[in-house]
Protein backbone atom coordinates (compact mmCIF):
# COMPACT_ATOMS: atom_id res chain seq x y z
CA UNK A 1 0.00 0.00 0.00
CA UNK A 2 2.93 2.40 0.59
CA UNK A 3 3.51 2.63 -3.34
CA UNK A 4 -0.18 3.71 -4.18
CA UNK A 5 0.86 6.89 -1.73
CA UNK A 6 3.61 7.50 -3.45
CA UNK A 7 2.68 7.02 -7.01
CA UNK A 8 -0.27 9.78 -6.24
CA UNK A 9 2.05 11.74 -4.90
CA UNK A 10 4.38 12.23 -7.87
CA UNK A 11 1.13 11.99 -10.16
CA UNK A 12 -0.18 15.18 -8.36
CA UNK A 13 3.19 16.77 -8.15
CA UNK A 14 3.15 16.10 -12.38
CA UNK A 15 -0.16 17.63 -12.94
CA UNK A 16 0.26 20.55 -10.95
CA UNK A 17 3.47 21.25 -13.23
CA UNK A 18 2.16 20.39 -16.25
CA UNK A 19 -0.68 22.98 -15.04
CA UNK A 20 2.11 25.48 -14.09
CA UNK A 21 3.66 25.37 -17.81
CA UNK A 22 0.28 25.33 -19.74
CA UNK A 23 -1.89 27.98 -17.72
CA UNK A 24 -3.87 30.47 -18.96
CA UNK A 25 -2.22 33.32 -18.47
CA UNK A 26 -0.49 35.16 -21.08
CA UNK A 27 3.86 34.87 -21.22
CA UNK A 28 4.98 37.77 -20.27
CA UNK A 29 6.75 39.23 -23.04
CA UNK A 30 10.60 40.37 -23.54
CA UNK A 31 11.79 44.28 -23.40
CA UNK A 32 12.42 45.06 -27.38
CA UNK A 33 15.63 46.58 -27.77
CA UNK A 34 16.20 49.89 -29.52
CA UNK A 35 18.65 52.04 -30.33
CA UNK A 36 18.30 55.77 -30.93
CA UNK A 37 20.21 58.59 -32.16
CA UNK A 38 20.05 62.12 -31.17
CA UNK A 39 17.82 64.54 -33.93
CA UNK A 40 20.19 65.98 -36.32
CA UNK A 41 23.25 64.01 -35.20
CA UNK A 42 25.30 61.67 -37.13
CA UNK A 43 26.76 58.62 -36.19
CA UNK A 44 30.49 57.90 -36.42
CA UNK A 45 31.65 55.47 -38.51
CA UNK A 46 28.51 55.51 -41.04
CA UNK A 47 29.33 57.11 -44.33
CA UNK A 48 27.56 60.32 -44.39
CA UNK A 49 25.55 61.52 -47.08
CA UNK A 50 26.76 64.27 -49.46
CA UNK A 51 25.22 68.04 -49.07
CA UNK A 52 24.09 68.71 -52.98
CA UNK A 53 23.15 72.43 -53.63
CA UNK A 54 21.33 72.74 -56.89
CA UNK A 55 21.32 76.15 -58.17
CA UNK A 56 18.82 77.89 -60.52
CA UNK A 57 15.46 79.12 -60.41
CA UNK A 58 12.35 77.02 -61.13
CA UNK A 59 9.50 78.51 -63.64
CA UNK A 60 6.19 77.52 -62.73
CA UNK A 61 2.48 78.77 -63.31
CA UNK A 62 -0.86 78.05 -61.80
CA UNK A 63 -3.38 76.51 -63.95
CA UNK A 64 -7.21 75.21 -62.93
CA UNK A 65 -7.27 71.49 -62.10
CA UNK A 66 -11.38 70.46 -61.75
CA UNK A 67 -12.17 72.86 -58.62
CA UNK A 68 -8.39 73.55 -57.44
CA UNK A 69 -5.46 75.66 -58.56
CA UNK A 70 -2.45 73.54 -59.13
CA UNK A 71 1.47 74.75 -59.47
CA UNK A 72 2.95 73.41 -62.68
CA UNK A 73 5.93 73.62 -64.23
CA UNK A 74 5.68 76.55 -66.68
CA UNK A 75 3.69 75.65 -70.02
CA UNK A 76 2.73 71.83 -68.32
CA UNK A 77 -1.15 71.20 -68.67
CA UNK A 78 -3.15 68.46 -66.62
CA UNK A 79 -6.39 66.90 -67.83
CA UNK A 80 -9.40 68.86 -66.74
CA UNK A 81 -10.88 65.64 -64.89
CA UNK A 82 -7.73 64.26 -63.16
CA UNK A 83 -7.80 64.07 -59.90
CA UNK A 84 -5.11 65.93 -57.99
CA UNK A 85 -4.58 64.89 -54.65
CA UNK A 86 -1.68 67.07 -53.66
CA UNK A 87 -0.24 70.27 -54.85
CA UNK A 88 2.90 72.15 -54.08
CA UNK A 89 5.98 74.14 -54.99
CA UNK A 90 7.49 71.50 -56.74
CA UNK A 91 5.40 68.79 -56.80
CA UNK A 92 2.31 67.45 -57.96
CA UNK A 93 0.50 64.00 -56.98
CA UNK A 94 -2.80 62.82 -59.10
CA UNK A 95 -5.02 59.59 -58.39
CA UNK A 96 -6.22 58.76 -61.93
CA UNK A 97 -7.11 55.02 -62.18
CA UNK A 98 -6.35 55.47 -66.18
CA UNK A 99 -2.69 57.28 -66.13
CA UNK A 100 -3.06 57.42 -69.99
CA UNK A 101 -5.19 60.81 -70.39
CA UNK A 102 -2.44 62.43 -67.81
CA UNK A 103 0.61 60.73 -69.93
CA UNK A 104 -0.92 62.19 -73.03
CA UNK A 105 -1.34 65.62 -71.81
CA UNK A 106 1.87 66.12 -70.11
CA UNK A 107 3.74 64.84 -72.88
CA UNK A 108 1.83 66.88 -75.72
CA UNK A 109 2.24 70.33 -73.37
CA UNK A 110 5.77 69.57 -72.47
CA UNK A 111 6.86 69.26 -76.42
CA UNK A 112 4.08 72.55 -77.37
CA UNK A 113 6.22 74.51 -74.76
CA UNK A 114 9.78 73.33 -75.17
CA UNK A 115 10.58 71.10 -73.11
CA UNK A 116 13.30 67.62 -74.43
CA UNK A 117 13.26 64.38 -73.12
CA UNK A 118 16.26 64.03 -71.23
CA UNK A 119 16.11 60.53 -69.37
CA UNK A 120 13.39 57.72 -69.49
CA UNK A 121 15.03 56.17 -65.94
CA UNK A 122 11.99 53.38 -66.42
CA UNK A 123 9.26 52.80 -68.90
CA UNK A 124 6.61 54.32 -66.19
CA UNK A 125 9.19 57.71 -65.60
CA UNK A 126 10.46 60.29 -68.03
CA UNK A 127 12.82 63.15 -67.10
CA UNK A 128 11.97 66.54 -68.86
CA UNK A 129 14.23 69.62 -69.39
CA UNK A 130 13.52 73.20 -70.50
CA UNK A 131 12.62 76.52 -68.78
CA UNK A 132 15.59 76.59 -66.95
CA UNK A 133 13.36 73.38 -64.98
CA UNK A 134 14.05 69.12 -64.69
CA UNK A 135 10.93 67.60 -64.68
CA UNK A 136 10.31 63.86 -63.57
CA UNK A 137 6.93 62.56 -64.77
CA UNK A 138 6.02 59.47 -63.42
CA UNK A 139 2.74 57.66 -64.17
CA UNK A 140 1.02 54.37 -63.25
CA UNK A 141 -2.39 53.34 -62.79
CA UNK A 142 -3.93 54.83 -59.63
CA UNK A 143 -0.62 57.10 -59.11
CA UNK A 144 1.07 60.06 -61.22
CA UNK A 145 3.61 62.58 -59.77
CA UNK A 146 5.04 64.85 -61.53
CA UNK A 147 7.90 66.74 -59.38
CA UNK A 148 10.43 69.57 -60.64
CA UNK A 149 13.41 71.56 -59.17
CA UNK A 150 16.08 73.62 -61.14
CA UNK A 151 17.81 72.06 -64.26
CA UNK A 152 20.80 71.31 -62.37
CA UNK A 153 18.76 68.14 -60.98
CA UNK A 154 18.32 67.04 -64.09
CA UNK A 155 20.82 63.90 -63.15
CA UNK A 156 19.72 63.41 -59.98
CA UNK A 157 15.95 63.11 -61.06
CA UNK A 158 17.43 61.14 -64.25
CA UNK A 159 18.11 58.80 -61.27
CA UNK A 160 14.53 57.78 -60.57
């Protein structure tokens, strides 16, 4: 009879472990790890990007998108209907399911005012000069852009 004792005994000692390990409750998780660096520091030993300064003036006009007034490069036209989702100094961002309206009337009011093809950096990008402006055009369904800065960038938006 004293093995019965026993045997119970380690049998309860085994389920309340086995309890222990497969409870309910939630692990608790472990501390993620970050690292930080201070806001307009740089790090030692990381190569550190080059400061480019791209000089020359920008020519740009405001023309009537739908209901909104949208900066342009100068002589650039959009499509009445497209739908411009963000307009700035330099840039412009459009939503068009159909990019093909917006390719056709960037590319037909970039050649009426001037303007040479200087880089295709994809099929879905080309890089426009003229009017003292580099232009990068880029158009895909549901997402045109069309962003500018002074001719010297012309290399750096040939870049993509």
């Amino acid at each position: 009879m004293r093995m019965r004792p026993a045997a119970l005994a380690v049998t309860v000692v085994a389920a309340l472990s086995l309890a222990a390990c497969t409870g309910s409750e939630e692990p608790t998780p472990a501390p993620e790890v970050t690292a930080s660096a201070p806001v307009g520091g740089t790090q030692s030993g990381l190569p550190q990007p080059e400061e480019e300064a791209f000089t020359g003036e920008i020519q740009t006009e405001v023309i009537k998108v739908g209901p909104m007034d949208v900066t342009v490069p100068k002589g650039m036209k959009l499509p009445e209907s497209t739908i411009v989702t963000q307009s700035e100094q330099s840039a412009v961002m459009m939503i068009d399911e159909d990019p093909q309206p917006v390719i056709d009337s960037i590319m037909s009011s970039a050649a009426d005012a001037g303007y040479e093809i200087y880089a295709e950096p994809s099929e879905d990008q080309t890089v426009f000069v003229g009017h003292g402006n580099a232009v990068l055009f880029t158009a895909i369904p549901n997402a045109q852009i069309l962003t500018w800065g002074p001719e010297s960038m012309k290399d750096v938006l040939a870049e993509g």
